[in-house]
C-alpha atoms as a PDB file:
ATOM      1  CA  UNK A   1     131.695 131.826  79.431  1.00  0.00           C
ATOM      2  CA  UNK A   2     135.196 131.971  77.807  1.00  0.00           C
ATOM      3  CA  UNK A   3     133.073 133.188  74.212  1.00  0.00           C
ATOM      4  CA  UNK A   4     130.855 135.125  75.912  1.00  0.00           C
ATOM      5  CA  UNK A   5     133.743 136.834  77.655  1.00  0.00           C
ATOM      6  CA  UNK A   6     135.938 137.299  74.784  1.00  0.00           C
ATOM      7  CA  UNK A   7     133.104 138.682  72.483  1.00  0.00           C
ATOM      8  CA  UNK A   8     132.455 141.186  74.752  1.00  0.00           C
ATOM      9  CA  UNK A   9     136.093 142.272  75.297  1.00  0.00           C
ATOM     10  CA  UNK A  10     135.930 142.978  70.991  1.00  0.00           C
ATOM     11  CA  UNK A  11     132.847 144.630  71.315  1.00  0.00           C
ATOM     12  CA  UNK A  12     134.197 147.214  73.928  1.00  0.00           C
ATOM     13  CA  UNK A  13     137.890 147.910  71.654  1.00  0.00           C
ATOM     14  CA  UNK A  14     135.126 148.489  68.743  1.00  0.00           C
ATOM     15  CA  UNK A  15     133.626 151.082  71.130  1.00  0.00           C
ATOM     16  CA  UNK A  16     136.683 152.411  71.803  1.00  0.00           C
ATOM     17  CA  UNK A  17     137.954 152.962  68.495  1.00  0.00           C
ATOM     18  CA  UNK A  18     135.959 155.569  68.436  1.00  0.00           C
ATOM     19  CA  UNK A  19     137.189 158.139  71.123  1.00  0.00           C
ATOM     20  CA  UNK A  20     140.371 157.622  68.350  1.00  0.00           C
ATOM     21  CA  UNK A  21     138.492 158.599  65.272  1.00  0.00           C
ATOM     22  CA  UNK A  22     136.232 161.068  66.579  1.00  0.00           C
ATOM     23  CA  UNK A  23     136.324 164.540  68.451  1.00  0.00           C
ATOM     24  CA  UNK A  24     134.863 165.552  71.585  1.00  0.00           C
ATOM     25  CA  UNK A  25     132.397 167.884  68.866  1.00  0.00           C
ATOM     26  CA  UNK A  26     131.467 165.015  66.984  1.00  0.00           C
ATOM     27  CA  UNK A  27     130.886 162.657  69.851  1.00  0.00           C
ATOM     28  CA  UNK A  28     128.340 164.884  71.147  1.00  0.00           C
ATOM     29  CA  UNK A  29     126.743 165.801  68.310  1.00  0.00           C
ATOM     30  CA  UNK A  30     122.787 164.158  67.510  1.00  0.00           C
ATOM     31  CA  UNK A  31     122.513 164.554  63.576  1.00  0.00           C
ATOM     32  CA  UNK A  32     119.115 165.083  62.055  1.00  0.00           C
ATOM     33  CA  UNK A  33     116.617 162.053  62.995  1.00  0.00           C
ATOM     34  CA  UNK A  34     118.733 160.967  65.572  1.00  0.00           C
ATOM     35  CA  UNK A  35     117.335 161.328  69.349  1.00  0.00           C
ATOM     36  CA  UNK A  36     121.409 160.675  70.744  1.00  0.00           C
ATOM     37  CA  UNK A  37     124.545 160.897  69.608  1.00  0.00           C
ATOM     38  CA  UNK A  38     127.590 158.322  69.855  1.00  0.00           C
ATOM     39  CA  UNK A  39     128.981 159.573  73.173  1.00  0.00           C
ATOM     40  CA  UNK A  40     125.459 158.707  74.746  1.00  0.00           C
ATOM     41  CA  UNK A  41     125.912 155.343  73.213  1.00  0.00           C
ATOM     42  CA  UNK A  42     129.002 154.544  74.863  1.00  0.00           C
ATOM     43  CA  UNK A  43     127.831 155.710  78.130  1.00  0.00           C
ATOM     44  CA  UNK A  44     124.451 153.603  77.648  1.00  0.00           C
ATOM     45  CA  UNK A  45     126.516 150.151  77.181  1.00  0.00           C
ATOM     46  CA  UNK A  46     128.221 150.746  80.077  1.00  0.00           C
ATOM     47  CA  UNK A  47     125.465 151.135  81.788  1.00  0.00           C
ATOM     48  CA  UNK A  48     123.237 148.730  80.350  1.00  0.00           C
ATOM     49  CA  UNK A  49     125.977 146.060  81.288  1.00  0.00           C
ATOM     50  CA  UNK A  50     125.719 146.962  85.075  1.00  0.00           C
ATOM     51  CA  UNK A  51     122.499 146.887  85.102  1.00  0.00           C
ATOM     52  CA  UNK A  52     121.902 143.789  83.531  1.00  0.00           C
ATOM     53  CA  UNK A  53     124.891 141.739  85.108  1.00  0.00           C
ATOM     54  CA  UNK A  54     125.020 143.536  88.483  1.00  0.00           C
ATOM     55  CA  UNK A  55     121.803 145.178  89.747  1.00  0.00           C
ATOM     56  CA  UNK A  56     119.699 142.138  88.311  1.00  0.00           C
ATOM     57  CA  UNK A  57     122.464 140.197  90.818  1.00  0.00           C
ATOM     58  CA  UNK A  58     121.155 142.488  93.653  1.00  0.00           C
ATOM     59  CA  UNK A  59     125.318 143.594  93.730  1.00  0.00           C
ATOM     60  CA  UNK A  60     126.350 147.513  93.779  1.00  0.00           C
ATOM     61  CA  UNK A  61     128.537 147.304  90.507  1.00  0.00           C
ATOM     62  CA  UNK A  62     131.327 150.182  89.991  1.00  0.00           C
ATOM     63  CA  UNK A  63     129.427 153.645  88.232  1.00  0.00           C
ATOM     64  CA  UNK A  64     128.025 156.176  90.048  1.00  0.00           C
ATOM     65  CA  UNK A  65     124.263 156.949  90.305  1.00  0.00           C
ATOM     66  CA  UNK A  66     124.664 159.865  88.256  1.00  0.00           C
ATOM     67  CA  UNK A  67     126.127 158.497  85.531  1.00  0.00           C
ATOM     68  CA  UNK A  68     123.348 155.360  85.928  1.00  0.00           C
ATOM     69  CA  UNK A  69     120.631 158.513  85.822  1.00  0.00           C
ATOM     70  CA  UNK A  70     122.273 159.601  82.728  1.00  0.00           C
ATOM     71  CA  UNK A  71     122.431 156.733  80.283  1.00  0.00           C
ATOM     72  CA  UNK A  72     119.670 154.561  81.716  1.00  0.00           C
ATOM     73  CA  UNK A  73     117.570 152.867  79.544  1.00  0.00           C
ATOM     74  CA  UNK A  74     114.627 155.778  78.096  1.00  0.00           C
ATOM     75  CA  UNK A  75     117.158 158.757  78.522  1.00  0.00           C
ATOM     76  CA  UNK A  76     118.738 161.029  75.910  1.00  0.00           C
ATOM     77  CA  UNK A  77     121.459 163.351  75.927  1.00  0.00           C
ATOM     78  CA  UNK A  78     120.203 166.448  77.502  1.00  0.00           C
ATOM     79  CA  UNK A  79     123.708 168.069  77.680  1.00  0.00           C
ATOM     80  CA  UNK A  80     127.452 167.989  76.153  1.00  0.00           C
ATOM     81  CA  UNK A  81     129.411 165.374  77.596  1.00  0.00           C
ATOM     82  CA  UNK A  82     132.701 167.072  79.016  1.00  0.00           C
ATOM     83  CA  UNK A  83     136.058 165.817  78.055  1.00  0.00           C
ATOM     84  CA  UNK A  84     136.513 164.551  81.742  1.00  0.00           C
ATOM     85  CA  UNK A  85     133.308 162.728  81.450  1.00  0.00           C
ATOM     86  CA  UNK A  86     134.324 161.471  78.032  1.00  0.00           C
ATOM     87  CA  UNK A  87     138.002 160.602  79.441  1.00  0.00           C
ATOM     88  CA  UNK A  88     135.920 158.179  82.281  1.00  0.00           C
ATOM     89  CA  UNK A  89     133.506 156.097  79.843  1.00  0.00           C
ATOM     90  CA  UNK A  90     136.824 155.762  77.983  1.00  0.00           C
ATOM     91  CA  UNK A  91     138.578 154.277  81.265  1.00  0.00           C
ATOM     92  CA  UNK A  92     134.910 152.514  82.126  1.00  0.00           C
ATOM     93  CA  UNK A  93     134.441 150.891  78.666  1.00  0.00           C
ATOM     94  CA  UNK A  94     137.657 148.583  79.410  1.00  0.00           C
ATOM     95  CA  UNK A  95     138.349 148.235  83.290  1.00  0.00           C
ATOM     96  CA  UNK A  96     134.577 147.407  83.987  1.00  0.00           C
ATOM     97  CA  UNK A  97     135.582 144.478  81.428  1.00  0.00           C
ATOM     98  CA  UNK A  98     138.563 143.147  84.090  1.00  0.00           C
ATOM     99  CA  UNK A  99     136.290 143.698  87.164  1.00  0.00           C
ATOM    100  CA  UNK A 100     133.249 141.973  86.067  1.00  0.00           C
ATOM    101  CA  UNK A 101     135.815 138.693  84.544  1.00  0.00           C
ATOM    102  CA  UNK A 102     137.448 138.462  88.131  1.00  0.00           C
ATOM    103  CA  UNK A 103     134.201 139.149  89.844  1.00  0.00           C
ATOM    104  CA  UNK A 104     132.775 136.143  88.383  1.00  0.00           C
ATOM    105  CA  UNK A 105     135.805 134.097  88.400  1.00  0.00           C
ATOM    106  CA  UNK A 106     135.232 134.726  92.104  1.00  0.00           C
ATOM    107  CA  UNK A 107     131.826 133.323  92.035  1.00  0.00           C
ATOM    108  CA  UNK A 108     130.570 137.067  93.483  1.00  0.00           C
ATOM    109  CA  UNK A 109     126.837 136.569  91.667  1.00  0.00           C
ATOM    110  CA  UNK A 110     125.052 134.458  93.464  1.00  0.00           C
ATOM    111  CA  UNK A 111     121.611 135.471  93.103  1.00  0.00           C
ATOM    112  CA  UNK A 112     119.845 136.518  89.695  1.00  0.00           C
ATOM    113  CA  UNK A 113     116.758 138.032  89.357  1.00  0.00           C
ATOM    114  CA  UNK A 114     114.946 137.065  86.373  1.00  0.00           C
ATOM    115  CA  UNK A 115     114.033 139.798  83.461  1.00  0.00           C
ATOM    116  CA  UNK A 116     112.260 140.659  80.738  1.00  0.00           C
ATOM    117  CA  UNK A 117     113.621 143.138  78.631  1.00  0.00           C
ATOM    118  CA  UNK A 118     111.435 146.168  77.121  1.00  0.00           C
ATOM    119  CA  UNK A 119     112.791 144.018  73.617  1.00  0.00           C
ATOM    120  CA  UNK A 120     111.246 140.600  75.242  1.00  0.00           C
ATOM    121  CA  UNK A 121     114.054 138.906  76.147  1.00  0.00           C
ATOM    122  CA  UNK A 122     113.053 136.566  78.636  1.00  0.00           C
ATOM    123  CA  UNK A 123     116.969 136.642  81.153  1.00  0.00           C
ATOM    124  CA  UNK A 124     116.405 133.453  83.430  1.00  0.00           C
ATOM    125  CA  UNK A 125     119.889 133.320  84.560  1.00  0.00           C
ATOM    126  CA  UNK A 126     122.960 135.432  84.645  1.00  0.00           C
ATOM    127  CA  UNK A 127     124.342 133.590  81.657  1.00  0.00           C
ATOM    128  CA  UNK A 128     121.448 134.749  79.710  1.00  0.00           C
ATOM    129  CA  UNK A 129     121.721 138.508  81.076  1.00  0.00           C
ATOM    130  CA  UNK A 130     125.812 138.156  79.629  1.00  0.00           C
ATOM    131  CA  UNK A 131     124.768 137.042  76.423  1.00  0.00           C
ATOM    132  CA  UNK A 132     121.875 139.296  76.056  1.00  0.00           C
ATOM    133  CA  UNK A 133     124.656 142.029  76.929  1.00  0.00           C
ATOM    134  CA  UNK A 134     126.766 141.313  73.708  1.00  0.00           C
ATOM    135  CA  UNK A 135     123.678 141.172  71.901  1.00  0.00           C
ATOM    136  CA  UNK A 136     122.583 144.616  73.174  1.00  0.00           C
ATOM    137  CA  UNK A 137     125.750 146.076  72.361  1.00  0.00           C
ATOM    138  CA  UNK A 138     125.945 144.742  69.218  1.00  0.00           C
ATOM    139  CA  UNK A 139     122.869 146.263  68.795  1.00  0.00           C
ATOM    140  CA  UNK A 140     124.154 150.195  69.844  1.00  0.00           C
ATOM    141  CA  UNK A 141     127.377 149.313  67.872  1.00  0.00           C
ATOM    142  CA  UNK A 142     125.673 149.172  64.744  1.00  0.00           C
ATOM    143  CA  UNK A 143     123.376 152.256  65.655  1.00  0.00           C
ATOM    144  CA  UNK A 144     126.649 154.393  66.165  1.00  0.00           C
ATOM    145  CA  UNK A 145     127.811 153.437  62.690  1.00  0.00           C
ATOM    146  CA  UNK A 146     124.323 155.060  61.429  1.00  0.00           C
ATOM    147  CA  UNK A 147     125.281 158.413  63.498  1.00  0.00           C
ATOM    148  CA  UNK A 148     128.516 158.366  62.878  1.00  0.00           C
ATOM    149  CA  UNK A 149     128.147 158.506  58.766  1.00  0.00           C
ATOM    150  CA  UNK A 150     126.436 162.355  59.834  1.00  0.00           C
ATOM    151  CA  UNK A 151     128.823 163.818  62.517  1.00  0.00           C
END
């Protein structure tokens, strides 16, 4: 889990780069052919990863409802995200990082509920659902550098 763990931690600075390079304007904005922009792309990840690693665990995980409702899987932005919503994907992208790492040092999964994804990923165990996470990820990371060549 050490790789798993540590790709993960590269993909999220990646992610993060961005709230750097970028303003709040051109986060939000969907260019032409686009359905989302690369604000709802951070926001999806994050949750995406609790999803996959905490609800398919049957655990509560750390975002609220609203912000599940908002970047689920099938949604699209709908609205500008505000700077204070902006400010806490920033804060999510990394400390959700730290509390997932101790949570499983701490052997806090214990059940996994098997998956397949809408992609056909078949996730038998939690390892599986981790890995599939980087993938996924990996995935959005390289849609954001698409949007991000038109903002």
């Amino acid at each position: 889990m050490e790789s798993v763990f540590k790709t993960w931690k590269t993909s999220r600075n990646l992610y993060l780069a961005y709230f750097d390079k970028y303003t709040l304007v051109q986060l939000n904005k969907i260019p032409d052919g686009f359905s989302n922009n690369l604000i709802w792309n951070i926001g999806h990840v994050i949750v995406a990863q609790q999803a996959l690693i905490y609800k398919l665990s049957d655990l509560q995980g750390y975002i609220s409802g609203e912000l599940f409702e908002r970047y689920k899987s099938g949604t699209k932005p709908t609205e500008q995200t505000s700077e204070n919503e902006v400010n806490e994907l920033k804060d999510l992208l990394i400390s959700l990082i730290e509390k997932t790492e101790t949570d499983f040092n701490n052997e806090k999964f214990v059940t996994f509920n098997e998956k397949v994804t809408g992609t056909g990923f078949h996730l038998k165990t939690l390892k599986d659902s981790f890995e599939f996470n980087n993938y996924h990820e990996g995935l959005h990371l390289g849609l954001m550098m698409n949007i991000q060549k038109f903002v």
